[in-house]
Protein backbone atom coordinates (compact mmCIF):
# COMPACT_ATOMS: atom_id res chain seq x y z
CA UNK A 1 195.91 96.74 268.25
CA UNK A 2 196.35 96.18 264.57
CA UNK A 3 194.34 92.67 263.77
CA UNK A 4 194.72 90.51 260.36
CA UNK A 5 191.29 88.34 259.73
CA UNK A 6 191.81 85.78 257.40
CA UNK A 7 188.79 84.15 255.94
CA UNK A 8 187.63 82.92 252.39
CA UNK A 9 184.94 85.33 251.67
CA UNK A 10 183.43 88.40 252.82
CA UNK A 11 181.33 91.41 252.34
CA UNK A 12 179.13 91.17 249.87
CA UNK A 13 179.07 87.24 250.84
CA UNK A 14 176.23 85.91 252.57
CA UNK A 15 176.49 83.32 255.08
CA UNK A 16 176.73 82.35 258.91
CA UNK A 17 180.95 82.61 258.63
CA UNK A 18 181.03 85.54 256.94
CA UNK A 19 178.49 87.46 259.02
CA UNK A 20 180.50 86.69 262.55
CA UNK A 21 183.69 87.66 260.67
CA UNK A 22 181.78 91.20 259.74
CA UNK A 23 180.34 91.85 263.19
CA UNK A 24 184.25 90.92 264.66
CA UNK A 25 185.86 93.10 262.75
CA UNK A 26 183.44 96.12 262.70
CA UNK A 27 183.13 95.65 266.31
CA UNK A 28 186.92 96.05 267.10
CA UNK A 29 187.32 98.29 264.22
CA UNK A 30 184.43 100.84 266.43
CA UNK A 31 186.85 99.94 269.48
CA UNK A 32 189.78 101.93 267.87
CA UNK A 33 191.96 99.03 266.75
CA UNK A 34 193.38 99.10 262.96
CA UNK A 35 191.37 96.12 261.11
CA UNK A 36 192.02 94.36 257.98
CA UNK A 37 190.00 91.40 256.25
CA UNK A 38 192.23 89.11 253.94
CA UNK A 39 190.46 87.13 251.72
CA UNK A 40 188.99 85.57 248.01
CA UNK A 41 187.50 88.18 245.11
CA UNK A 42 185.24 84.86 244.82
CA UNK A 43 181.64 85.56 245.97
CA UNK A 44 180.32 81.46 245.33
CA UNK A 45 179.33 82.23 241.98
CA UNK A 46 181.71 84.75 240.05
CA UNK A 47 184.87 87.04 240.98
CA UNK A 48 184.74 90.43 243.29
CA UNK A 49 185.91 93.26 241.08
CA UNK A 50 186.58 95.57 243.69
CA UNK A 51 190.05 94.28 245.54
CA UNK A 52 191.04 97.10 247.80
CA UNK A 53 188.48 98.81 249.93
CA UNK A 54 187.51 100.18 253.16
CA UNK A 55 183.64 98.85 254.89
CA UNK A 56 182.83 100.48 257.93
CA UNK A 57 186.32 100.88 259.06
CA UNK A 58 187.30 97.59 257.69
CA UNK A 59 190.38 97.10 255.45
CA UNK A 60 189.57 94.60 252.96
CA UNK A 61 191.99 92.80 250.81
CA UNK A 62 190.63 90.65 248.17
CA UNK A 63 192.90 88.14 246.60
CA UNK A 64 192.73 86.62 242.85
CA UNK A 65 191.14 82.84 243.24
CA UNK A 66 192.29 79.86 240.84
CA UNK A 67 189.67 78.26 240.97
CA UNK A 68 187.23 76.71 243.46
CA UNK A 69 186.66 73.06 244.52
CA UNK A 70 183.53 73.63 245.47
CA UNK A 71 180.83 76.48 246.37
CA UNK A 72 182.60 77.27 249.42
CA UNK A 73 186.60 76.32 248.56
CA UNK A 74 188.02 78.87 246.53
CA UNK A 75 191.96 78.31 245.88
CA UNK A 76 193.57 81.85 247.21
CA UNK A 77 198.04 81.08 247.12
CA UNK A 78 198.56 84.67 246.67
CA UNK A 79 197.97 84.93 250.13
CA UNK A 80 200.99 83.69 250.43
CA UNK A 81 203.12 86.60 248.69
CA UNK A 82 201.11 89.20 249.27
CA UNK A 83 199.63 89.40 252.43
CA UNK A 84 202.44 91.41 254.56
CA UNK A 85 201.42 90.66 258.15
CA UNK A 86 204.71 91.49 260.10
CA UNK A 87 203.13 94.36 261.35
CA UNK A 88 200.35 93.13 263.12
CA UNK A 89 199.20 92.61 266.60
CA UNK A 90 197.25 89.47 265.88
CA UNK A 91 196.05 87.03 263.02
CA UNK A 92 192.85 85.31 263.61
CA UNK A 93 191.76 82.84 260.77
CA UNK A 94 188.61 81.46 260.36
CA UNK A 95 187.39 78.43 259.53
CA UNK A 96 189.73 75.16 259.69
CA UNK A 97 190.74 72.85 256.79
CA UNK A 98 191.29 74.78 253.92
CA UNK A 99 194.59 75.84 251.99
CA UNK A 100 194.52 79.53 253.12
CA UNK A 101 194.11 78.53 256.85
CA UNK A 102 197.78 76.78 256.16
CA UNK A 103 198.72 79.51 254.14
CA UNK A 104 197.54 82.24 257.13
CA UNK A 105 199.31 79.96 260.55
CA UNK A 106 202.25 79.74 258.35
CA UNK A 107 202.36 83.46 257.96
CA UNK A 108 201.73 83.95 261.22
CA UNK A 109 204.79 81.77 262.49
CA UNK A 110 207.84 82.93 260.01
CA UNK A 111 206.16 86.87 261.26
CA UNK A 112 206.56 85.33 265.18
CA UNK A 113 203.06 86.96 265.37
CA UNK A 114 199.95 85.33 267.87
CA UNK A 115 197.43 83.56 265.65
CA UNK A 116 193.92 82.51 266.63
CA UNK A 117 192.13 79.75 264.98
CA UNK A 118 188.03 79.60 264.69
CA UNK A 119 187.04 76.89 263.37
CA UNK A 120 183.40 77.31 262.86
CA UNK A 121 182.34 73.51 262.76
CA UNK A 122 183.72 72.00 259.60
CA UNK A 123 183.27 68.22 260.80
CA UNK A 124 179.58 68.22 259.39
CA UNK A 125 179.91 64.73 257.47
CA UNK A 126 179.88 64.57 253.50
CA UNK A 127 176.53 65.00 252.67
CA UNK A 128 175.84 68.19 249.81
CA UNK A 129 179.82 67.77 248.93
CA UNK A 130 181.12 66.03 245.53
CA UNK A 131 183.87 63.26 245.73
CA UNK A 132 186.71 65.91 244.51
CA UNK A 133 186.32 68.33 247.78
CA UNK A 134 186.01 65.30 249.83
CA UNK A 135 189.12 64.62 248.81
CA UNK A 136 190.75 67.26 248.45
CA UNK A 137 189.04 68.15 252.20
CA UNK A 138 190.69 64.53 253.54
CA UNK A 139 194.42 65.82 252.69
CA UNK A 140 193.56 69.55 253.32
CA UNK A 141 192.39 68.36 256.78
CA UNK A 142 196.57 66.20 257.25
CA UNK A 143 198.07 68.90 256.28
CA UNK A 144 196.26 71.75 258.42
CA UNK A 145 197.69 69.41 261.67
CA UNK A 146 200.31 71.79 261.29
CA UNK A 147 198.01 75.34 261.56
CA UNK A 148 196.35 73.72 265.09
CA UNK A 149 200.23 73.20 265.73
CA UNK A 150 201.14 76.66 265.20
CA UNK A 151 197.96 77.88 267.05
CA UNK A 152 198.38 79.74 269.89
CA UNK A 153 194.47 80.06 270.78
CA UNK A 154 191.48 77.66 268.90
CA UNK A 155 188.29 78.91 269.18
CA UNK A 156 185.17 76.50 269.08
CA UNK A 157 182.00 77.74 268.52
CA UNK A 158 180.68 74.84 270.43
CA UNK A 159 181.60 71.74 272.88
CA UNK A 160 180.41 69.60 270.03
CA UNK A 161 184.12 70.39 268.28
CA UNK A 162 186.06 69.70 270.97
CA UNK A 163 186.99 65.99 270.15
CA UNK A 164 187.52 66.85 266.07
CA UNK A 165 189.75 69.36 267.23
CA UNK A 166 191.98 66.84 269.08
CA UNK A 167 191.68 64.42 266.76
CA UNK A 168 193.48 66.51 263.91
CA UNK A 169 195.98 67.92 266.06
CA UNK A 170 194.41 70.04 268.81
CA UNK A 171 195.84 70.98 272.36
CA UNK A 172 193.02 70.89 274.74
CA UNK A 173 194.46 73.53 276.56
CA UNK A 174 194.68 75.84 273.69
CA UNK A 175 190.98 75.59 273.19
CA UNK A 176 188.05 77.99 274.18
CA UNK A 177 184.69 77.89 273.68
CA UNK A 178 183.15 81.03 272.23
CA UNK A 179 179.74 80.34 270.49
CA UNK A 180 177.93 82.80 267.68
CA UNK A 181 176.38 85.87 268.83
CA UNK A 182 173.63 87.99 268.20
CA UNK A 183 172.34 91.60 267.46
CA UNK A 184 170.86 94.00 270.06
CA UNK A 185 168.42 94.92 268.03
CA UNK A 186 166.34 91.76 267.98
CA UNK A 187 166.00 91.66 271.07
CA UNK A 188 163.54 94.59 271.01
CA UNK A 189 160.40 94.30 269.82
CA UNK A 190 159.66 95.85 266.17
CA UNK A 191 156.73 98.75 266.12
CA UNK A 192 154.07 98.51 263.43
CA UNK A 193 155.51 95.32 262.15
CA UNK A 194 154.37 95.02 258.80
CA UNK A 195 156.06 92.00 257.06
CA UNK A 196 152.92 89.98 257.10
CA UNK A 197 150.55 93.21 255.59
CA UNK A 198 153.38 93.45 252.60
CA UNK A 199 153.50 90.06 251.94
CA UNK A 200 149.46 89.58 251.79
CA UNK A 201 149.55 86.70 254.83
CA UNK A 202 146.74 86.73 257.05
CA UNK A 203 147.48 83.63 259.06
CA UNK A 204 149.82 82.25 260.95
CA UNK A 205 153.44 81.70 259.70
CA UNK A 206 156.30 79.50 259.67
CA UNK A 207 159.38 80.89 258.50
CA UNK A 208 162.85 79.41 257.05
CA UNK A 209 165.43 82.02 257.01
CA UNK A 210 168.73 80.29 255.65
CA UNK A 211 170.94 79.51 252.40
CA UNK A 212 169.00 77.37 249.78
CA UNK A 213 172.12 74.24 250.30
CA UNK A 214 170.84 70.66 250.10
CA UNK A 215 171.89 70.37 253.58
CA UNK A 216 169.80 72.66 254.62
CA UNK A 217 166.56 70.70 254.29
CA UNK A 218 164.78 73.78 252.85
CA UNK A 219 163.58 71.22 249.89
CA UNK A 220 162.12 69.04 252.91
CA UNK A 221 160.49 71.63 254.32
CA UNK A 222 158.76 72.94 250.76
CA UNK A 223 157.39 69.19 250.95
CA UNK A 224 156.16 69.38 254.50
CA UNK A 225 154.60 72.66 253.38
CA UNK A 226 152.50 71.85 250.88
CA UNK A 227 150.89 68.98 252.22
CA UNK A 228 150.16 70.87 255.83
CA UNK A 229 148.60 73.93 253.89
CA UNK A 230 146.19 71.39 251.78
CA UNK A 231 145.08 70.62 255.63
CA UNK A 232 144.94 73.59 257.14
CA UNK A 233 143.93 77.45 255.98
CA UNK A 234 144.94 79.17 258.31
CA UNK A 235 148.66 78.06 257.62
CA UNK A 236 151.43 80.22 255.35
CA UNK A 237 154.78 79.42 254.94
CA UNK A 238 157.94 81.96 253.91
CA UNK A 239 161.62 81.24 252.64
CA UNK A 240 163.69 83.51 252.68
CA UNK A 241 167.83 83.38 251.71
CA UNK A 242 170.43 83.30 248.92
CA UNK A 243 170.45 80.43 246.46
CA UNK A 244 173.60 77.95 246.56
CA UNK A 245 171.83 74.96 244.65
CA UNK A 246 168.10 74.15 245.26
CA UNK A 247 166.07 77.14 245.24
CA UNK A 248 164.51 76.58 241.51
CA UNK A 249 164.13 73.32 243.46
CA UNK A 250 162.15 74.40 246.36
CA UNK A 251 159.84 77.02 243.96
CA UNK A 252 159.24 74.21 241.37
CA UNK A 253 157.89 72.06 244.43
CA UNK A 254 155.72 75.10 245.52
CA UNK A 255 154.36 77.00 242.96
CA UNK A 256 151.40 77.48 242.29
CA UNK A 257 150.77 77.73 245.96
CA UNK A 258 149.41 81.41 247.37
CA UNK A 259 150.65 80.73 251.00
CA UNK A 260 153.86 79.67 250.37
CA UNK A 261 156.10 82.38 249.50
CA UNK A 262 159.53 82.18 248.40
CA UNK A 263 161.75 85.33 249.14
CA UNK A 264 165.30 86.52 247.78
CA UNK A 265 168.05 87.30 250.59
CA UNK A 266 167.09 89.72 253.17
CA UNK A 267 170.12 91.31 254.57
CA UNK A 268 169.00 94.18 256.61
CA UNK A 269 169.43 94.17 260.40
CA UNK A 270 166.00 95.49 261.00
CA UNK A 271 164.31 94.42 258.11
CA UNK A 272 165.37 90.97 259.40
CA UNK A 273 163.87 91.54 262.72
CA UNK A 274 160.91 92.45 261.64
CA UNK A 275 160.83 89.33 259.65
CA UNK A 276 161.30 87.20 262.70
CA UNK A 277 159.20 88.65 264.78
CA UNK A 278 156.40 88.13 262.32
CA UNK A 279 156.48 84.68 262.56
CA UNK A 280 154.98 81.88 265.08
CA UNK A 281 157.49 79.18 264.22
CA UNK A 282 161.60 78.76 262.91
CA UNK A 283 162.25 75.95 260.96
CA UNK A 284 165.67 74.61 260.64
CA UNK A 285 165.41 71.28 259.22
CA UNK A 286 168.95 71.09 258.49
CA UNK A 287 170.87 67.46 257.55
CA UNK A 288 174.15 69.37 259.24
CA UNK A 289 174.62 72.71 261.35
CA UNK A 290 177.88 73.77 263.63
CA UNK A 291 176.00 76.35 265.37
CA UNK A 292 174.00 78.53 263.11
CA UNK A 293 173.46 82.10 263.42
CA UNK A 294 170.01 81.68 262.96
CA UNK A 295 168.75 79.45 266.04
CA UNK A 296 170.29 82.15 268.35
CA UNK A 297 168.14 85.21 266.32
CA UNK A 298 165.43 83.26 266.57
CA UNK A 299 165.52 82.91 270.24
CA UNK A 300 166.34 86.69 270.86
CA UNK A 301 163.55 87.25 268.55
CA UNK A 302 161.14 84.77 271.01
CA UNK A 303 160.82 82.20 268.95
CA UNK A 304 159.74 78.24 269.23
CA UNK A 305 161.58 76.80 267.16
CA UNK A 306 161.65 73.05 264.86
CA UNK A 307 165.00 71.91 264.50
CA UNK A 308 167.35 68.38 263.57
CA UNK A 309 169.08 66.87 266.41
CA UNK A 310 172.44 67.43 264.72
CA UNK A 311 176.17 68.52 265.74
CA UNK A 312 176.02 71.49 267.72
CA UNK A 313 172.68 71.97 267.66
CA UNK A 314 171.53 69.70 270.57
CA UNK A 315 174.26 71.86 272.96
CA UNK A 316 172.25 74.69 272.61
CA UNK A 317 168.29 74.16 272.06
CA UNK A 318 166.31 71.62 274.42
CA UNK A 319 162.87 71.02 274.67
CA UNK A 320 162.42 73.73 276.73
CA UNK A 321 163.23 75.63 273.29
CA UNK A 322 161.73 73.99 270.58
CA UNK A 323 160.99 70.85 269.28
CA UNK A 324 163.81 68.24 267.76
CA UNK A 325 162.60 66.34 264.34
CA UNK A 326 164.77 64.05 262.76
CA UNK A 327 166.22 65.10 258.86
CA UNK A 328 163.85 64.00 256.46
CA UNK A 329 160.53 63.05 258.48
CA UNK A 330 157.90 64.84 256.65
CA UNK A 331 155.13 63.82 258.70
CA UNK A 332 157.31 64.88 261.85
CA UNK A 333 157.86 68.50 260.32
CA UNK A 334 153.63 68.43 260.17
CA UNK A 335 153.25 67.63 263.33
CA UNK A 336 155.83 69.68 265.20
CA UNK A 337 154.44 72.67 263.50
CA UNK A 338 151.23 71.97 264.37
CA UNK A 339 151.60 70.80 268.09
CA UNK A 340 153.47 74.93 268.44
CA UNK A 341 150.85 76.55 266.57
CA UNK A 342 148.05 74.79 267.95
CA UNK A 343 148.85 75.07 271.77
CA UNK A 344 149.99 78.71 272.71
CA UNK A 345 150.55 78.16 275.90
CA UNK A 346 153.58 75.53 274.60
CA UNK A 347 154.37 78.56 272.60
CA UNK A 348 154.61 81.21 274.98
CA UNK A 349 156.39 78.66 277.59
CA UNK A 350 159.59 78.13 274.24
CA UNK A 351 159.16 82.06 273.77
CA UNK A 352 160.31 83.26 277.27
CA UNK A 353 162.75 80.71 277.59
CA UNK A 354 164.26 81.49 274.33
CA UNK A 355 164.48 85.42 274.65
CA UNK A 356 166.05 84.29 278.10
CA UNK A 357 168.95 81.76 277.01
CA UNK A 358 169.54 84.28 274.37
CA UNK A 359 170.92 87.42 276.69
CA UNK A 360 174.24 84.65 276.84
CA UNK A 361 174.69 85.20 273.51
CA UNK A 362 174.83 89.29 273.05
CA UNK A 363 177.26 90.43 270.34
CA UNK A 364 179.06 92.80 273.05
CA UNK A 365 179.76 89.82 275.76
CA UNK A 366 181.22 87.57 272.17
CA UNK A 367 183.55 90.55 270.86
CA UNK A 368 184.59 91.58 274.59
CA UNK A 369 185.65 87.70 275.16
CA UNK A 370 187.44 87.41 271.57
CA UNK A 371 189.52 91.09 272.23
CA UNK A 372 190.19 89.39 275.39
CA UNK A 373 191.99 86.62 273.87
CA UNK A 374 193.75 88.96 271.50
CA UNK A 375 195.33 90.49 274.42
CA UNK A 376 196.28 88.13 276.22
CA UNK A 377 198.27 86.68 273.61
CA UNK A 378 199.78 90.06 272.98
CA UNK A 379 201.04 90.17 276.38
C-alpha cells in the first residue's frame, strides 16, 4: 500500500500526537508499504528548515506555515496545491478541527481515495487556549462537519469521544475505537538501572514525564512538591519534558530545592524506560487529557499511578490502577503520594495490575488493527 499521513507536526516535534503518528508510519513503513508524512515546517516555536526528507523509511513533506493561532495551530494552505495524493492507497489525517484536516478530506474526495480520520481527543474544554483559537477553533470545528462527512473510517482513541464525534457530524457506524499504544521495550525490565545514581537521588521518587502546558498541572504539582519534601526526607521529585509555557514557572517555584529536579526532554526509547522504571509513583495531574501516551507507559512500566478524573482518562485507569485526585487539590496530590509510597503492598497490588491491563495496549496489536482498516477500505 502507498499511505498519505496528514498531521500538523512531526519529527523533531515532541508530543503525544506526533509520537503515535511516528510509531504508525515507521511501523507500516517496516511492513513494506510506501509511507509519506504531510505536514507544517512549524516545530511550536520557529520554522523546520529541512522540507524534504526521508526518517526511517518515512517520506516527510514539510509545508511553509502562515502563521500559527496558537502553540499547536499552525496555518498550512499549501497543502492544498501541493500535496499530490492521487496516487495513494489511503489518507489518514490526524487530529480533528483544524484547517488542514479540511484541507486533507477534501483532497481525499476530488482524488476518490479512502480517508481515515483520528481524532485524538480535541474536545478538552478551553482552559490553556486564548480567545482568538477559541474562536477560530468554534468555526474550524462547523466547517470540519464536512471532513467527518467525507470520512470513510473515524478513529477514536477512546469511548469518551464518541458523543463529540456525533455531535459535529459523526456516523456512529463509521467509528472505531483504537486507543494509544505502547513500546515493547518497557515492558521489560531495565538492567543496572541507573537514573537515580546519575541524578544523585537516594530516596524514593515521584516522577512527571509530560509537556510543561498549563493544562498539564505540572505547576500544581511543583507546589505539592515542595511542601511534601519540607515533611518528608526521604521524598524526591523529577520533571522531565519540553517547555510549551510554564517551565521557568515550575523551576522558579522550585529552586533552590536539592530533591526536586527539573529535567529537559528525554526522547530516547530506553533512556525513557529506564526513567520510569526508576520511579515509585506517575503523576499526571492534568486539568485535560484525551488519552495520553504516558498513563499507558507507565502501566507497562508497573507503575501506580496519581491522576485527574478527566475525559478519557477515567475509561482507562480505576482504582485498581492508581489513585484519582481532583485538578488543583494540593493537599490531595500530598496525600495520594503518600498513601502509594507509604503502603507497598497498595503499591505492588496497582503494579501487577498495571503491567497486566497494559499487554491490551502493545504497539503491534494498535498498528495490526489500523493496517486492518486501511485494507478494508481498499477493498
Amino acid at each position: 500500500m502507498k499511505i498519505a499521513y496528514i498531521a500538523q507536526f512531526y519529527e523533531p516535534v515532541i508530543g503525544g500526537v506526533e509520537k503515535v503518528i511516528k510509531i504508525l508510519a515507521e511501523r507500516m513503513a517496516e511492513q513494506g508499504h510506501e509511507v509519506h508524512v504531510f505536514t507544517s515546517d512549524f516545530d511550536k516555536s520557529k520554522r523546520i528548515s529541512k522540507k524534504e526528507e526521508i526518517i526511517n523509511k518515512v517520506h516527510v513533506h514539510r509545508y511553509h506555515y502562515l502563521f500559527s493561532v496558537t502553540q499547536f495551530s499552525p496555518i498550512w494552505p499549501s497543502l492544498l496545491w501541493k500535496a499530490k495524493l492521487k496516487d495513494f492507497d489511503v489518507i489518514h489525517i490526524h487530529v480533528f478541527g483544524h484547517l488542514f484536516t479540511l484541507i486533507g478530506g477534501y483532497l481525499a474526495k476530488i482524488n476518490k481515495k479512502p480517508v481515515v480520520i483520528t481524532t485524538h481527543c480535541p474536545w478538552t474544554g478551553s482552559f490553556g487556549r486564548n480567545k482568538i483559537a477559541m474562536v477560530a477553533l468554534y468555526f474550524s470545528y462547523l466547517l470540519n462537519r464536512l471532513s467527518f462527512k467525507w470520512a470513510d473510517k473515524i478513529i477514536a482513541i477512546t469511548p469518551w469521544e464518541i458523543d463529540n464525534i456525533i455531535k459535529y457530524g459523526g456516523r456512529k457506524d463509521k467509528i472505531t475505537i483504537i486507543p494509544n499504544g505502547v513500546d515493547d521495550i518497557l515492558f521489560k525490565k531495565i538492567k543496572n538501572n541507573r537514573f537515580k545514581k546519575i541524578h544523585g537521588i537516594n530516596g524514593k521518587l515521584v516522577l512527571f514525564f509530560g509537556r510543561f502546558n498549563i493544562t498539564k498541572g505540572a505547576d500544581k504539582l511543583a507546589l505539592a512538591a515542595k511542601e511534601l519534601i519540607r515533611k518528608r526526607k526521604d521524598i524526591w521529585f523529577v520533571f522531565v519534558g519540553p517547555d510549551e509555557g510554564i517551565k521557568e514557572r515550575v523551576k522558579e517555584i522550585v529552586k533552590d530545592e536539592e530533591r526536586i529536579i527539573v529535567l529537559p526532554p528525554i526522547r530516547d526509547i530506553k533512556k525513557i524506560a529506564e526513567m520510569y522504571q526508576a520511579a515509585d509513583v506517575y503523576m499526571l495531574p492534568s486539568y485535560r487529557e484525551g488519552l495520553p501516551l504516558t498513563l499507558f507507559e507507565a502501566m507497562a512500566s508497573g507503575m501506580p499511578i496519581i491522576a485527574s478524573p478527566v475525559q478519557g482518562i477515567p475509561y482507562e485507569m480505576t482504582t485498581k490502577n492508581g489513585i484519582f485526585v481532583n485538578y488543583g487539590d494540593i493537599n490531595g496530590l500530598q496525600n495520594a503520594i503518600l498513601k502509594i509510597l507509604d503502603n507497598p503492598k497498595l503499591a505492588r497490588k496497582m503494579s501487577v495490575a498495571n503491567r497486566k491491563k497494559a499487554l491490551n495496549y502493545k504497539w503491534e496489536n494498535i498498528a495490526d488493527k489500523t493496517e486492518k482498516i486501511y485494507k478494508s477500505l481498499i477493498k
